[in-house]
Structures are given as C-alpha cells and as structure tokens.
N, C-alpha and C. Protein backbone atom coordinates (compact mmCIF):
# COMPACT_ATOMS: atom_id res chain seq x y z
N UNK A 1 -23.95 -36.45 -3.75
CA UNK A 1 -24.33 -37.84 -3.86
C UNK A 1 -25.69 -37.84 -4.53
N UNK A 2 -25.92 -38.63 -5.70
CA UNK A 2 -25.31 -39.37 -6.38
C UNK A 2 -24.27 -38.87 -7.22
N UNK A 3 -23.63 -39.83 -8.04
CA UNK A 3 -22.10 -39.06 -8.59
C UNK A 3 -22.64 -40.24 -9.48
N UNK A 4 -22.17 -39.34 -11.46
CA UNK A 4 -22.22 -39.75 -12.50
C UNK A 4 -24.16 -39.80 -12.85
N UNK A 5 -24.38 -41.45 -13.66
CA UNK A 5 -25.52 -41.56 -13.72
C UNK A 5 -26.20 -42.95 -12.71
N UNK A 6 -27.32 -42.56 -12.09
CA UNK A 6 -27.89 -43.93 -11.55
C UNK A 6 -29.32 -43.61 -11.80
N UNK A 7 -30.16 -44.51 -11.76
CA UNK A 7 -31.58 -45.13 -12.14
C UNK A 7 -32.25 -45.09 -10.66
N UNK A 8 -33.68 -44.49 -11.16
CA UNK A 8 -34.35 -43.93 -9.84
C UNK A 8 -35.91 -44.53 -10.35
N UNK A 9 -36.97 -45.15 -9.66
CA UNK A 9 -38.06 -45.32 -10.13
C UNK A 9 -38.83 -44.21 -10.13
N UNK A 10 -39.89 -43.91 -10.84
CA UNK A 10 -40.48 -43.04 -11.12
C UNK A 10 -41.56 -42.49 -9.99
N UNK A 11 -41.40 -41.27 -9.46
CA UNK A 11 -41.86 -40.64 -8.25
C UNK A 11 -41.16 -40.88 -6.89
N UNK A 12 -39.26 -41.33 -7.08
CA UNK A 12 -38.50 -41.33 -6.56
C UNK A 12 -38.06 -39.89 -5.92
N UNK A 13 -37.60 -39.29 -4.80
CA UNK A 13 -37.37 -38.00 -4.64
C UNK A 13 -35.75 -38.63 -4.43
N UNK A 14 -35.00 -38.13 -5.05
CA UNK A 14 -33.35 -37.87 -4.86
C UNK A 14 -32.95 -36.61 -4.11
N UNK A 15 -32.74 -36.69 -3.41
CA UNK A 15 -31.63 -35.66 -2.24
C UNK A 15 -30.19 -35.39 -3.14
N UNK A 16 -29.67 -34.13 -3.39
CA UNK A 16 -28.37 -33.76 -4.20
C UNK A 16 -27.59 -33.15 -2.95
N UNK A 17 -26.85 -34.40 -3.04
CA UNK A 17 -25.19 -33.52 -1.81
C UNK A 17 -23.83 -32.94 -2.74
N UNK A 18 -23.48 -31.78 -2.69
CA UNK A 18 -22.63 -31.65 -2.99
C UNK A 18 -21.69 -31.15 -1.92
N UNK A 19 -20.20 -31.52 -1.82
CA UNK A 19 -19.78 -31.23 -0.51
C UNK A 19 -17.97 -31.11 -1.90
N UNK A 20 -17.65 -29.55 -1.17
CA UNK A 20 -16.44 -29.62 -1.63
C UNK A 20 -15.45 -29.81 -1.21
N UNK A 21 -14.55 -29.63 -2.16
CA UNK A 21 -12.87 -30.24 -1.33
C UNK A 21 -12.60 -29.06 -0.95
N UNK A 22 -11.00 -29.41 -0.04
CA UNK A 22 -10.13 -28.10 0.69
C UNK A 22 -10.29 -27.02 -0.17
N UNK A 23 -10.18 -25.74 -0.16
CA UNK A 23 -9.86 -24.56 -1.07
C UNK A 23 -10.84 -24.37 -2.08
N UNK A 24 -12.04 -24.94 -2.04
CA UNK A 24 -12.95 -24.38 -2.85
C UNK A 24 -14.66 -24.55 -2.17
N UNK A 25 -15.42 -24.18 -2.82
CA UNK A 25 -16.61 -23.74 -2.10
C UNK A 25 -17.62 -24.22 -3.09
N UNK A 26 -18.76 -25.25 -2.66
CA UNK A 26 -20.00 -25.40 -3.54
C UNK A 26 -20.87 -24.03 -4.17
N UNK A 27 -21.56 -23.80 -4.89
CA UNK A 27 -21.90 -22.27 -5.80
C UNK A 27 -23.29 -23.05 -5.77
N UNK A 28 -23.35 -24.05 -6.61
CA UNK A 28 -25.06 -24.22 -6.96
C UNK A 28 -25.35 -25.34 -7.78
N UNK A 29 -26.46 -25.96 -7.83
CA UNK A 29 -26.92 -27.04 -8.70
C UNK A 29 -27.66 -26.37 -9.67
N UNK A 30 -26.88 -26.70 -11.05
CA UNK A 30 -27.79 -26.17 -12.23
C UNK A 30 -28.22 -27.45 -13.34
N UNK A 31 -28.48 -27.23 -13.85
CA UNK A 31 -28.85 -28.01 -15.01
C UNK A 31 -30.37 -28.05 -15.21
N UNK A 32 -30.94 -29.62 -14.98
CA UNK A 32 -32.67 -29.69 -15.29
C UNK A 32 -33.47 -28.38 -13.69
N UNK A 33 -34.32 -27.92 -14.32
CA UNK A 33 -34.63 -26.63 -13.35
C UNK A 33 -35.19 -27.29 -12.00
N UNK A 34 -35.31 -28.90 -11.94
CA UNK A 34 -35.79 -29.31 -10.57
C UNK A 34 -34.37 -29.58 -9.88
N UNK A 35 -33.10 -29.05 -10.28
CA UNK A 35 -31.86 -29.50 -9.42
C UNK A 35 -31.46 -28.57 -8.55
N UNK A 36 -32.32 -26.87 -8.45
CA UNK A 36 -31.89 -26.28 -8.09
C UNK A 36 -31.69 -26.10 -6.33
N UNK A 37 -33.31 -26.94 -6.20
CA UNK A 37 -33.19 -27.19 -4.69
C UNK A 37 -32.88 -28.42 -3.91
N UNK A 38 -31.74 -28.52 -4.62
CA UNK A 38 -30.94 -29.95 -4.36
C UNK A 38 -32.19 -31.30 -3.43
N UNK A 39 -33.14 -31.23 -4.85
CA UNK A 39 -33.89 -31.99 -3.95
C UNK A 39 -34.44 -32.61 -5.36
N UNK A 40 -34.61 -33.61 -6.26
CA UNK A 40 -35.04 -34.15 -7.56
C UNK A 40 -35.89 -35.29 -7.79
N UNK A 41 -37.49 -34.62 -8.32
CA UNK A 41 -38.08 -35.38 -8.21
C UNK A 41 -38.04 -36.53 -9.63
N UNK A 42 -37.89 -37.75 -9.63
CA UNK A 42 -37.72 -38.21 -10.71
C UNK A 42 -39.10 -38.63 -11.49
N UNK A 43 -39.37 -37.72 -12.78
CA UNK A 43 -40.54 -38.44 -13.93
C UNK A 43 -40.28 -38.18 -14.96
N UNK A 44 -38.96 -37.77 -14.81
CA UNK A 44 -38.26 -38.08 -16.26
C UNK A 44 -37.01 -38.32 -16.15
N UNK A 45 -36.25 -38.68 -17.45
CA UNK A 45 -34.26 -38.40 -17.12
C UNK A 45 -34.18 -37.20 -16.81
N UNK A 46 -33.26 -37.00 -15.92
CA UNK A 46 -33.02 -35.38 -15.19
C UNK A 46 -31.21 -35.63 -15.21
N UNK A 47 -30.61 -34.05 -15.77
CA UNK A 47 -29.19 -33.93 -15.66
C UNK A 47 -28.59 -32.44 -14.41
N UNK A 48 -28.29 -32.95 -13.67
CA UNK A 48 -27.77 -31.87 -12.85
C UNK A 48 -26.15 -31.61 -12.57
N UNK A 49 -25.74 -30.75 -12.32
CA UNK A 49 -24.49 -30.28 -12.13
C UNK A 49 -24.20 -29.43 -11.19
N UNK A 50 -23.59 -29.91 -10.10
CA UNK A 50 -22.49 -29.43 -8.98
C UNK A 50 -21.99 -28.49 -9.65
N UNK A 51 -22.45 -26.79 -8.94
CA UNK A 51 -21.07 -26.33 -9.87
C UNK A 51 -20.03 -25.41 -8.56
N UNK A 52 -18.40 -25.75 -8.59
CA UNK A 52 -17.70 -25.36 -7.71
C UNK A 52 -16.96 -24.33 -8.18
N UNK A 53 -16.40 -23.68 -7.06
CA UNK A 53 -15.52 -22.03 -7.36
C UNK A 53 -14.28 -21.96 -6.37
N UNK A 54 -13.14 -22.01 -6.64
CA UNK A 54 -12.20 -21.65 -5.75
C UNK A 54 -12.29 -20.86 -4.87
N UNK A 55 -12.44 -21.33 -3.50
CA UNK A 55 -12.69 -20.63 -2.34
C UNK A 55 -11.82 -19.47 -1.91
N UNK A 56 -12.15 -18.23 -1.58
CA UNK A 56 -11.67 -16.81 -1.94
C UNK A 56 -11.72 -16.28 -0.49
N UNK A 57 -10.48 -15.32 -0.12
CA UNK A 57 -10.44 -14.30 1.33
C UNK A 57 -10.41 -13.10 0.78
N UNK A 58 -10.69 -11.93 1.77
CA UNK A 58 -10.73 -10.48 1.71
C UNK A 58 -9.64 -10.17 2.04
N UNK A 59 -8.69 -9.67 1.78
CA UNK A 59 -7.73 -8.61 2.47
C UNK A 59 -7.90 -7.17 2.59
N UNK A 60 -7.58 -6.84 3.66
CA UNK A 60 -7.95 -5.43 3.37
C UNK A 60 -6.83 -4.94 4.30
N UNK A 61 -6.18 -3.60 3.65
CA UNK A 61 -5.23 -3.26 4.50
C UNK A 61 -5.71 -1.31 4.66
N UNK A 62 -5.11 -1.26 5.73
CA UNK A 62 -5.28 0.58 6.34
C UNK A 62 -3.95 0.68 6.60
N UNK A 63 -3.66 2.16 6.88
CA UNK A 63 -2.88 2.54 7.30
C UNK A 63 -3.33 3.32 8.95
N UNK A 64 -1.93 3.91 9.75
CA UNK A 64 -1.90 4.43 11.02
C UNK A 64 -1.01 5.09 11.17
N UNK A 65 -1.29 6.04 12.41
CA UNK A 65 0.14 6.58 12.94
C UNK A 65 -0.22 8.41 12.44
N UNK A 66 0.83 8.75 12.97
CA UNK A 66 1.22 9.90 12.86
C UNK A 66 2.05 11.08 11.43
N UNK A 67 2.57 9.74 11.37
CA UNK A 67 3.23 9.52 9.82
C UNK A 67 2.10 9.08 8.05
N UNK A 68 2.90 9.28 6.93
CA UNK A 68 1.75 8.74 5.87
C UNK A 68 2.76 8.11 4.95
N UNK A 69 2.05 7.25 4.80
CA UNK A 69 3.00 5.89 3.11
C UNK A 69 1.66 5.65 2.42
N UNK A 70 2.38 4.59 1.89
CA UNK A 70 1.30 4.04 1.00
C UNK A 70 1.92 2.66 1.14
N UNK A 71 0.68 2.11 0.64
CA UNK A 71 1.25 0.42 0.69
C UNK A 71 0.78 -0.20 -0.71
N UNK A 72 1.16 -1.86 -0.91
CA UNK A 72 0.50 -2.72 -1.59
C UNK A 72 0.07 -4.07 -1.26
N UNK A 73 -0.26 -4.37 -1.08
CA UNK A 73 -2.05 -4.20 -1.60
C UNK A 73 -2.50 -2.70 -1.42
N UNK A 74 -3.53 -2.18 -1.99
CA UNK A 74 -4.10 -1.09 -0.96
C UNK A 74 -5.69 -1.55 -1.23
N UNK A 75 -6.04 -1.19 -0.07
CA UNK A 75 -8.05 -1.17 0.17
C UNK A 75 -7.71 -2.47 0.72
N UNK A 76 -8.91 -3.39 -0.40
CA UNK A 76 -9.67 -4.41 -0.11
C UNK A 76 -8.90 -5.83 -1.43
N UNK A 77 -8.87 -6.35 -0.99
CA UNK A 77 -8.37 -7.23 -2.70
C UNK A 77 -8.97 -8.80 -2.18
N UNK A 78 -9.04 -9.33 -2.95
CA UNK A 78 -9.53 -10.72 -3.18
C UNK A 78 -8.52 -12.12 -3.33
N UNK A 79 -8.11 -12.94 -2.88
CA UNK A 79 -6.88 -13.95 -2.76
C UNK A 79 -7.83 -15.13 -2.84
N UNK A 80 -6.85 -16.17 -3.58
CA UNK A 80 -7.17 -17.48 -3.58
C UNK A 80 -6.88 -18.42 -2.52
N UNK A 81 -7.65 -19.20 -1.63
CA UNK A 81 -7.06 -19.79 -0.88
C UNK A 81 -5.67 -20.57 -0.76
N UNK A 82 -4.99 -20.21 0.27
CA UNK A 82 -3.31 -20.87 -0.11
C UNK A 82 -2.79 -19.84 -0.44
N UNK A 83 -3.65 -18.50 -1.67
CA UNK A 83 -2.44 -17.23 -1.90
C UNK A 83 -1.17 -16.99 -0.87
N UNK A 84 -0.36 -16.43 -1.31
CA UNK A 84 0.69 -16.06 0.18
C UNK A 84 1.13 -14.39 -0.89
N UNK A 85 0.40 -13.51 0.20
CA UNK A 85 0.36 -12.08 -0.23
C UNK A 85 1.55 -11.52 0.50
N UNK A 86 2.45 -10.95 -0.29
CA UNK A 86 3.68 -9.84 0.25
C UNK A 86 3.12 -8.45 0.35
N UNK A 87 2.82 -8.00 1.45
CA UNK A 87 2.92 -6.64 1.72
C UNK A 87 4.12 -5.86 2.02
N UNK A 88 3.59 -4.86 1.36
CA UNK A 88 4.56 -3.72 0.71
C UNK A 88 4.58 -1.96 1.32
N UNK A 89 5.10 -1.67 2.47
CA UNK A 89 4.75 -0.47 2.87
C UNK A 89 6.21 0.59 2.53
N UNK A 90 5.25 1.82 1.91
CA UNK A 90 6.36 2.80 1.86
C UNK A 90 6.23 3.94 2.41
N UNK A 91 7.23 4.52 2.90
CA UNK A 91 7.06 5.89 3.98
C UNK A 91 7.16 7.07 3.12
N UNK A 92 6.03 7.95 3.30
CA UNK A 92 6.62 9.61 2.29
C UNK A 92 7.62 9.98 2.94
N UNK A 93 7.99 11.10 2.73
CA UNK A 93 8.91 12.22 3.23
C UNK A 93 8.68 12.60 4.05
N UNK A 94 9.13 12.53 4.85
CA UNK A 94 9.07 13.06 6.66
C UNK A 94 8.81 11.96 7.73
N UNK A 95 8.32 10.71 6.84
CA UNK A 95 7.47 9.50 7.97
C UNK A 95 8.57 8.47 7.18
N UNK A 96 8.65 7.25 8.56
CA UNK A 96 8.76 5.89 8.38
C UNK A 96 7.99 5.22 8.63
N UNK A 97 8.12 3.98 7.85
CA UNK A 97 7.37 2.84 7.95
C UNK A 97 7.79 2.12 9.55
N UNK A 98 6.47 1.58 10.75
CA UNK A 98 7.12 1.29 11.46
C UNK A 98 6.88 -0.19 11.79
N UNK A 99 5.92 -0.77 11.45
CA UNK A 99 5.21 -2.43 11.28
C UNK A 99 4.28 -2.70 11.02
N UNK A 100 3.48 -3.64 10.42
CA UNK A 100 2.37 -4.46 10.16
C UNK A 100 1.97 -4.86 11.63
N UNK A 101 0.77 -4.54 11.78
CA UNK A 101 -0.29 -4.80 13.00
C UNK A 101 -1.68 -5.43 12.39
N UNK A 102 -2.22 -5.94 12.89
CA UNK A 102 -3.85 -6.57 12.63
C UNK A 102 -3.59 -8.26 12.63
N UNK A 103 -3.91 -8.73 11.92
CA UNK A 103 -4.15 -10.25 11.71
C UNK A 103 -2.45 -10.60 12.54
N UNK A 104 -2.78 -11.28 13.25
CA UNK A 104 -0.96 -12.30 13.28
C UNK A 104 -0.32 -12.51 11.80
N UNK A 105 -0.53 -12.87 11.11
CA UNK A 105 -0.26 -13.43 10.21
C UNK A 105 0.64 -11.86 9.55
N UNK A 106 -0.04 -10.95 9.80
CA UNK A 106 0.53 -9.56 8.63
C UNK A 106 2.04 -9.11 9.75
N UNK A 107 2.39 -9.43 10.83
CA UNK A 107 3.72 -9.07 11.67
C UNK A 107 5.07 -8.94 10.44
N UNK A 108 4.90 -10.17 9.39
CA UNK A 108 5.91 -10.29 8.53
C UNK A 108 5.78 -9.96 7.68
N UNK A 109 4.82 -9.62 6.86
CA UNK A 109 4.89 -8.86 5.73
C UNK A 109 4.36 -9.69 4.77
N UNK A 110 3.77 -11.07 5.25
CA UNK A 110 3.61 -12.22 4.24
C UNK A 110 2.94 -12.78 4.80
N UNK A 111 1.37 -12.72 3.92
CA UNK A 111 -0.03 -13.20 4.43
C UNK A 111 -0.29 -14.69 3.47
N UNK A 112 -0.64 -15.66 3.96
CA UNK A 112 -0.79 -16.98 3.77
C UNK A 112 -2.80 -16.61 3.79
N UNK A 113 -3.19 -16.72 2.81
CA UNK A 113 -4.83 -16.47 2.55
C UNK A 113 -5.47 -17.91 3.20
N UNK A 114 -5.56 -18.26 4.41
CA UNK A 114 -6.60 -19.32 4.48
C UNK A 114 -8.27 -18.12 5.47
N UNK A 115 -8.24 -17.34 5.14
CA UNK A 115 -9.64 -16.43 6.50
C UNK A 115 -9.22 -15.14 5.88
N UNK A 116 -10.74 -14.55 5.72
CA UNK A 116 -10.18 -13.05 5.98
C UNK A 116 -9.42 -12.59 6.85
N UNK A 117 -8.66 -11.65 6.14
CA UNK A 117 -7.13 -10.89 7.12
C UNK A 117 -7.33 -9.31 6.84
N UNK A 118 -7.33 -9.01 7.66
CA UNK A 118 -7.02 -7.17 7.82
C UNK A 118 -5.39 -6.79 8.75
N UNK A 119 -4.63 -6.08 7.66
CA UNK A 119 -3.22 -5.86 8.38
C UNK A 119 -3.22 -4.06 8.12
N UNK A 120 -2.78 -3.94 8.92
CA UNK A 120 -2.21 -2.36 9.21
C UNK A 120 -1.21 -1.91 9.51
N UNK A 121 -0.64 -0.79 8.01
CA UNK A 121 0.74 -0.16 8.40
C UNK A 121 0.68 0.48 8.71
N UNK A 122 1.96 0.39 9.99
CA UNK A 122 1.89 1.62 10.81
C UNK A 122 3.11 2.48 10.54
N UNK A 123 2.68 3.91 10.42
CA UNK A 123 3.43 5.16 10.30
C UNK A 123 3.47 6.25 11.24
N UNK A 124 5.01 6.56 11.02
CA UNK A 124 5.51 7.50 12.23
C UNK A 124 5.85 9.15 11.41
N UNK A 125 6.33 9.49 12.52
CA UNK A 125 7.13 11.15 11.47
C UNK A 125 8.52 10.54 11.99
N UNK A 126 9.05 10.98 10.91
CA UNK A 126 10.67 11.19 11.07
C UNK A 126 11.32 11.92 12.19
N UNK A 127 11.64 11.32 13.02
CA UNK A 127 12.18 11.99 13.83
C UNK A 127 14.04 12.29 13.76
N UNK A 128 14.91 13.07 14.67
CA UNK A 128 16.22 13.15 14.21
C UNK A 128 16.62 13.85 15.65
N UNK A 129 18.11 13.47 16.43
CA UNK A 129 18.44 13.42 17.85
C UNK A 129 19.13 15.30 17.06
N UNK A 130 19.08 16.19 18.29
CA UNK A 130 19.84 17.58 18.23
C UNK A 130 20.36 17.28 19.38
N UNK A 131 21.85 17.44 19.26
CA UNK A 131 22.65 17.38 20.86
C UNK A 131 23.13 18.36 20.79
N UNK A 132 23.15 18.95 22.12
CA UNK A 132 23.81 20.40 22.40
C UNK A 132 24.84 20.64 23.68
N UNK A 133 26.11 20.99 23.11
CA UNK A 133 26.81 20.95 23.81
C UNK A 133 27.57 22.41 23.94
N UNK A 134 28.36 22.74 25.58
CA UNK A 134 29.31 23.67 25.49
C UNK A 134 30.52 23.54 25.15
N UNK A 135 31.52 24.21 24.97
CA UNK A 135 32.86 24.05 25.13
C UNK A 135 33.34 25.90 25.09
N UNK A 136 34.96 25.77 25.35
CA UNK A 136 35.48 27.42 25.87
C UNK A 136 35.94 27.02 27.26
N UNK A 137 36.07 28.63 27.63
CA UNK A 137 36.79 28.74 28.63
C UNK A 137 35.67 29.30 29.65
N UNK A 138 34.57 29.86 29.20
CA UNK A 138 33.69 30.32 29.37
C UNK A 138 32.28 29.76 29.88
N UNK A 139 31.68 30.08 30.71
CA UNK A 139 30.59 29.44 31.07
C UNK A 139 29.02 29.62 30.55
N UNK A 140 28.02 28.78 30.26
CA UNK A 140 26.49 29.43 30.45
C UNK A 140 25.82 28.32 30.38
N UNK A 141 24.78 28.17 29.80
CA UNK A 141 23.36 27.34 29.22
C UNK A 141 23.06 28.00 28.07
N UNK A 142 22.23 26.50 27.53
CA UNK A 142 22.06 26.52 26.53
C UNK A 142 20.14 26.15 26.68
N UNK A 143 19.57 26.19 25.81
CA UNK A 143 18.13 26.18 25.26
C UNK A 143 17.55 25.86 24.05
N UNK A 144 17.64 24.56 23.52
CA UNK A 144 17.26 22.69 25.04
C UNK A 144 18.75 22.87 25.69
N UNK A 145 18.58 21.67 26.13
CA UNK A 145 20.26 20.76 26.96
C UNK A 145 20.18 19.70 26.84
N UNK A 146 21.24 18.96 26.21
CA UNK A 146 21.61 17.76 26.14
C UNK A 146 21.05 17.14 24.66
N UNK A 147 20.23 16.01 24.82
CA UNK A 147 19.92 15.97 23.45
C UNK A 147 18.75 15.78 23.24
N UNK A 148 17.40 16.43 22.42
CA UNK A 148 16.48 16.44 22.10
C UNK A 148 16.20 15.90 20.87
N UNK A 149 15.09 14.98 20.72
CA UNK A 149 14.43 14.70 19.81
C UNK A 149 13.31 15.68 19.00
N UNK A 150 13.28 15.53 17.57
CA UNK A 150 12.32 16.63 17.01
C UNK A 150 11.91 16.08 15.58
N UNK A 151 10.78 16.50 14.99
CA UNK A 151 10.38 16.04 13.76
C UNK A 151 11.11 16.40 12.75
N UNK A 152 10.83 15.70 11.79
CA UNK A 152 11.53 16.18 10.44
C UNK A 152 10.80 17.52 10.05
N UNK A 153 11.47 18.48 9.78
CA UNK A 153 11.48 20.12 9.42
C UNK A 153 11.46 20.88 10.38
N UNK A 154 11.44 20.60 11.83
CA UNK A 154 10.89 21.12 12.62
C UNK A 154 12.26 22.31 13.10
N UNK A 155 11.45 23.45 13.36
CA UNK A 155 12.74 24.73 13.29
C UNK A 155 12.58 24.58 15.25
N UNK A 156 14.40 24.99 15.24
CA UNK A 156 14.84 24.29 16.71
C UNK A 156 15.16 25.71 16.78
N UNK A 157 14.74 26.38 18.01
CA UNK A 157 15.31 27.91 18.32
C UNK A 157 16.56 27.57 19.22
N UNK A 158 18.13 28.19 19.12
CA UNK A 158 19.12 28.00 19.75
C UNK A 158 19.33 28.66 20.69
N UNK A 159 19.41 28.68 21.79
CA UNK A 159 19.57 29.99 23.07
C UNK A 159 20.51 29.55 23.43
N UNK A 160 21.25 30.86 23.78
CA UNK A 160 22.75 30.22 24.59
C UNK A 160 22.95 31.76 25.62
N UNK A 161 22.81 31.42 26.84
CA UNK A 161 22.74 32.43 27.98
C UNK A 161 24.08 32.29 28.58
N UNK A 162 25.12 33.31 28.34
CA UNK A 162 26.01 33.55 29.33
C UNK A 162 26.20 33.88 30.69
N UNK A 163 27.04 33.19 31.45
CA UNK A 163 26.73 33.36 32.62
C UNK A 163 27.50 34.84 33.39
N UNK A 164 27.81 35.34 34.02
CA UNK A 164 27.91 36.68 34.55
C UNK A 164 30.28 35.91 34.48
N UNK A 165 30.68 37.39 33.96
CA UNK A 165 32.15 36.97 33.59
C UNK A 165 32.30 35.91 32.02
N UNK A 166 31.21 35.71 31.62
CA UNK A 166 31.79 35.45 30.01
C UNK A 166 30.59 35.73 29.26
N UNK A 167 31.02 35.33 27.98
CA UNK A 167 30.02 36.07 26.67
C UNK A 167 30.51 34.81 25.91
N UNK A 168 28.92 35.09 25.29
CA UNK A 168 28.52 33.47 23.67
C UNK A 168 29.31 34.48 22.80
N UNK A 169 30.39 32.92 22.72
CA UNK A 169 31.29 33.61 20.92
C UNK A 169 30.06 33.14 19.49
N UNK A 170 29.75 31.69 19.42
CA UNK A 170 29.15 31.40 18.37
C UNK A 170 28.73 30.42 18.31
N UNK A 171 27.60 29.19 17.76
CA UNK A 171 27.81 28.19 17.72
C UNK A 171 28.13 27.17 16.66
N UNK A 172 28.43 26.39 16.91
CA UNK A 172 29.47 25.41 15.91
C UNK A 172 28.97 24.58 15.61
C-alpha cells in the first residue's frame, strides 16, 4: 500500500506494504534507493517496486534399513508451492524397497509441496523361506528344522543326523 501512482506533500513519510498472495513470497522493494526500507520519504517523484518470487519448499530425501536402493528425488531439491513430487525408490540386488517414512505426506509416494518435507526410503535385505523336510522309511533330524528364513546369498549348511537303525540316503 500504496498501489500504482498517488500524490504525497512534500516531507510526507509513506510506509510501503507489500503483502503477497497464496504461493508466493515478498523478496524486496527496489527501485528509487529510499524504497528499500519500505519506508519513503517524499522530496521528490519517487518510483518503487514490490518485487515477488514464487514461494519454494526443500525436499530432502535419505535412505534406511539394512538393505541399499537408490531413489528419485535424491538429496535435497527445491519445489514450487502446490508441486506434487512422485517419489521413486529402487532396491539393488539383494535388498527391497520397503516404504516411505518421514513427513505424512511421503507414506504414498506423492508429496504435495505446501512446507518443507523430508521422506525416507526404507530398505531391507532380501530375504527367502528354506523348508526342510524328511521323508523314507527311515528316521533322523535335520539342521535347521522346519522352515528358516535367510538373506539373499547366504550359504545354509545342511545336516541330516540319522537316528540309530537307519542311514541319510540324500537330499532332494
């Protein structure tokens, strides 16, 4: 306030409001060098200018877990207010992708930019079920039993102990 041109008597002090709309942010009064402190003393014609910038969020995304991907976005990136950011997580070899954690907003994979947001993918190792079973006529244990979980590559030692009156043919 004021907006356009108006007439001030001479040794008038003018007060400069600039107030922005939704999604953008006031930057600075430039023009005659007395506009800068939005405060204008009038003893001469004086031209000043509001100047505005589309109001901007941080994203920043990490990763977690046990597991490793990569994502997109990665780091830190910059969005326009209103942006609506798709995150993108991918699992290497051996790990899955297991969810977006941090901001509410990152649960789905699709960030709506009104505030800085920090989301985090989370990564696992691959895991894979080994079930172990007997069959025959024959009796013993085995070493695990039943069914065990284990990482991806992970070397599983097989034991198979006969019990007294039979003998391990092989396993299948």
């Amino acid at each position: 306030t004021p907006t356009g041109t108006s007439t001030h008597a001479t040794g008038a002090i003018v007060a400069l409001i600039a107030t922005a709309n939704a999604g953008s942010v006031f930057v600075n009064w430039a023009g005659d060098a007395d506009c800068t402190d939005a405060s204008v003393t009038m003893s001469a014609n004086r031209t000043c200018t509001a100047n505005f910038a589309v109001q901007t969020f941080d994203l920043t995304i990490a990763t977690a877990g046990a597991g490793a991907g990569t994502t997109t976005p990665t780091g830190t990136s910059t969005h326009a207010t209103g942006a609506i950011v798709s995150l993108v997580a991918t699992a290497n070899a051996g790990s899955v992708f297991v969810n977006w954690t941090g901001d509410a907003d990152c649960a789905d994979a699709s960030v709506t930019m009104s505030a800085n947001r920090t989301c985090t993918a989370n990564f696992a190792v691959q895991t894979f079920d080994l079930t172990i079973a007997t069959s025959g006529a024959g009796a013993g244990t085995t070493t695990p039993t039943g069914t065990s979980t284990h990482a991806t590559g992970a070397i599983v030692a097989l034991v198979a102990t006969a019990n007294a009156g039979s003998v391990f043919v092989n396993w299948t």
